[in-house]
Protein backbone atom coordinates (compact mmCIF):
# COMPACT_ATOMS: atom_id res chain seq x y z
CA UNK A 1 4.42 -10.58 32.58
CA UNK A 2 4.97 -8.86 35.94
CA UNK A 3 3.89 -5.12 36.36
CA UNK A 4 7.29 -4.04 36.01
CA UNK A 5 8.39 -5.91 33.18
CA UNK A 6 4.62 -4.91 31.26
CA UNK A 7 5.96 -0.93 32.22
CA UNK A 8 9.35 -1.50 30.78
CA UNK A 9 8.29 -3.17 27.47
CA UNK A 10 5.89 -0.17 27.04
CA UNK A 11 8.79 2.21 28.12
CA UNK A 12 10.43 0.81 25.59
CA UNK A 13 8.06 0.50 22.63
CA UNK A 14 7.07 3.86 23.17
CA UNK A 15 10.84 5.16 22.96
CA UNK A 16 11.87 3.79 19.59
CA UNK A 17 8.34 4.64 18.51
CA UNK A 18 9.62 8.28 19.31
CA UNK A 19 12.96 8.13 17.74
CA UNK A 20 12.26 6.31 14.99
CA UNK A 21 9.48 9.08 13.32
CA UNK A 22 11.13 11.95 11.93
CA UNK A 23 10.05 14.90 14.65
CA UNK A 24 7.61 16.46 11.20
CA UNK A 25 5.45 13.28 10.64
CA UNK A 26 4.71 13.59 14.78
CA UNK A 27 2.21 16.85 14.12
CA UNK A 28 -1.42 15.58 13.71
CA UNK A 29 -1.44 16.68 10.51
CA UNK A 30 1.12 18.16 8.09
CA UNK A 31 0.44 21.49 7.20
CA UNK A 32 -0.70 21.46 3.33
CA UNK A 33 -1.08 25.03 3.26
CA UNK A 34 1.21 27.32 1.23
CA UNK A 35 2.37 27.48 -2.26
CA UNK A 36 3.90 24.61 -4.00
CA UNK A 37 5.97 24.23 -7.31
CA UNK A 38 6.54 21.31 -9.67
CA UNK A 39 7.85 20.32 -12.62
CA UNK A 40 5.71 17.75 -14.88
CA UNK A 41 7.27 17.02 -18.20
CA UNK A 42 7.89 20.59 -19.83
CA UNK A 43 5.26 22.02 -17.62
CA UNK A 44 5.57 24.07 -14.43
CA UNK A 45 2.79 23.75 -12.27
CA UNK A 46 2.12 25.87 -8.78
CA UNK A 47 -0.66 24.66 -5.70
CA UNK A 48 -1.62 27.46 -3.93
CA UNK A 49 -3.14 25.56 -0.77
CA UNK A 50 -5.15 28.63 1.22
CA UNK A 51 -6.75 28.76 4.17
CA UNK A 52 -10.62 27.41 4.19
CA UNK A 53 -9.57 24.71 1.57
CA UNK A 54 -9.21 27.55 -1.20
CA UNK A 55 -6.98 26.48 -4.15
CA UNK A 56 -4.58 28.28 -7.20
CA UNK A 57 -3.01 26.01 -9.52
CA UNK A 58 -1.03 28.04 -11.93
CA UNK A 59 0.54 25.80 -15.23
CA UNK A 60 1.83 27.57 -18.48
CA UNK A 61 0.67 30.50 -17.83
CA UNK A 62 -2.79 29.75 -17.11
CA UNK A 63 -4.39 30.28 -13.37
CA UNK A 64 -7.32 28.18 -12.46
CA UNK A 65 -9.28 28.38 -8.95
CA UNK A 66 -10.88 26.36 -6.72
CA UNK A 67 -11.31 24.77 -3.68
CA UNK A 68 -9.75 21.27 -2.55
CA UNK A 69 -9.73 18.61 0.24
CA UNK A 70 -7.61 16.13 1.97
CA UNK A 71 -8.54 13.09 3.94
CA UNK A 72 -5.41 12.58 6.14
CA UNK A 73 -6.81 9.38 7.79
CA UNK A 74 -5.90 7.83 4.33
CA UNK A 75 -2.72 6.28 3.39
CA UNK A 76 -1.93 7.53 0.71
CA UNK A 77 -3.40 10.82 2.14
CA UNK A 78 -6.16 11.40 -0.68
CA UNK A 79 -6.59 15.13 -2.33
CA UNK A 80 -9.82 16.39 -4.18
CA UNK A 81 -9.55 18.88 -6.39
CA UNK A 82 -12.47 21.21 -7.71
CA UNK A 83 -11.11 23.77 -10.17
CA UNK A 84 -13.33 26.41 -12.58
CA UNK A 85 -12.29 26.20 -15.77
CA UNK A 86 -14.53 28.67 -18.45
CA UNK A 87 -17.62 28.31 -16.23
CA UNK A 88 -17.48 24.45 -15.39
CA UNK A 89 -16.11 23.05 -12.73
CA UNK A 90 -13.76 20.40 -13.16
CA UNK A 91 -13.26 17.73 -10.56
CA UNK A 92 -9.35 15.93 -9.98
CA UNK A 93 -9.47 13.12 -7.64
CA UNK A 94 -5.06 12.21 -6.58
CA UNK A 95 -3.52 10.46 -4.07
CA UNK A 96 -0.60 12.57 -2.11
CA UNK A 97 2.17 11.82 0.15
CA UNK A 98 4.68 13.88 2.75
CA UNK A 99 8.09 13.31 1.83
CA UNK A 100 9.13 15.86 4.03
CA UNK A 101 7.59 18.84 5.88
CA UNK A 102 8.89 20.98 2.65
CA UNK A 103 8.29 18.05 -0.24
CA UNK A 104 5.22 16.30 -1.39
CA UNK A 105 4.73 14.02 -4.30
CA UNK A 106 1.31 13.96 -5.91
CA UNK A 107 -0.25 11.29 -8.53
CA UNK A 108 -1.68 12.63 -11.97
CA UNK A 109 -5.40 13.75 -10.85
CA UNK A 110 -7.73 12.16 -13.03
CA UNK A 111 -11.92 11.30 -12.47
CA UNK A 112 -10.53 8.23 -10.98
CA UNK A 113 -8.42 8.30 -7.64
CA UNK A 114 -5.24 6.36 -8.06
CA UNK A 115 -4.87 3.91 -5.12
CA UNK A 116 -1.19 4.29 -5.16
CA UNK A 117 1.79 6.17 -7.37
CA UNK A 118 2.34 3.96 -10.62
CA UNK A 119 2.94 6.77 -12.93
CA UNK A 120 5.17 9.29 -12.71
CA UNK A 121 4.34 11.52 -9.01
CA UNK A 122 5.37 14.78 -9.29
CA UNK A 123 7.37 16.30 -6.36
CA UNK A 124 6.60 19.23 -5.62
CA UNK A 125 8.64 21.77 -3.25
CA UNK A 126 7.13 24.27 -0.13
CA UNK A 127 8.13 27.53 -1.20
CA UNK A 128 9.40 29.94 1.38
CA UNK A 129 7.20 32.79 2.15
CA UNK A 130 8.90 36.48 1.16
């Protein structure tokens, strides 16, 4: 392959590389943090992702904190959860995924990390700040 053709077919890679990625998933990393709501079964369920991996998860009424983590070099990006519940800490390991910079959908957290979303992934929407 000549040197022009090699720039080309890297011209052109690189191009539908570009237009083919929505212009969110292009940012390093999507931004987790914020406050998220869901809807599980009959349950409503709020992540509040804070800065220096802090976490609120509000469901029926009850708040629980705690911190959290995400290891975005994994696909599905995998979420750990650490919340206090009556003095113990209580450890959730998920899987999560972008569906868009304002949706996520997130596997049941359990003491085992799903590898993918068999069960029923909750979406759960970015909501605005007032």
């Amino acid at each position: 392959m000549s040197g022009l053709s090699r720039r080309l077919f890297v011209l052109v890679v690189s191009l539908s590389l570009t237009l083919t990625a929505p212009a969110w998933a292009k940012s390093t990393r999507p931004l987790l943090e914020g406050e998220w709501k869901g809807k599980h079964g009959d349950s409503e369920i709020t992540f509040i992702f804070a800065k220096a991996d802090k976490l609120t998860v509000i469901q029926d009424g009850l708040t629980f904190k705690g911190t959290y983590k995400v290891d975005y070099d994994k696909v599905p990006l995998e979420l750990d959860l650490n919340l206090e519940r009556e003095g113990r800490i209580s450890r959730g390991l998920t899987v999560i995924e972008f569906i868009s910079p304002n949706e996520i959908r997130m596997e049941e957290p359990g003491p085992q990390r799903p590898k993918d979303f068999k069960k029923a992934p909750v979406v759960f929407v970015r909501q605005e700040k007032k």
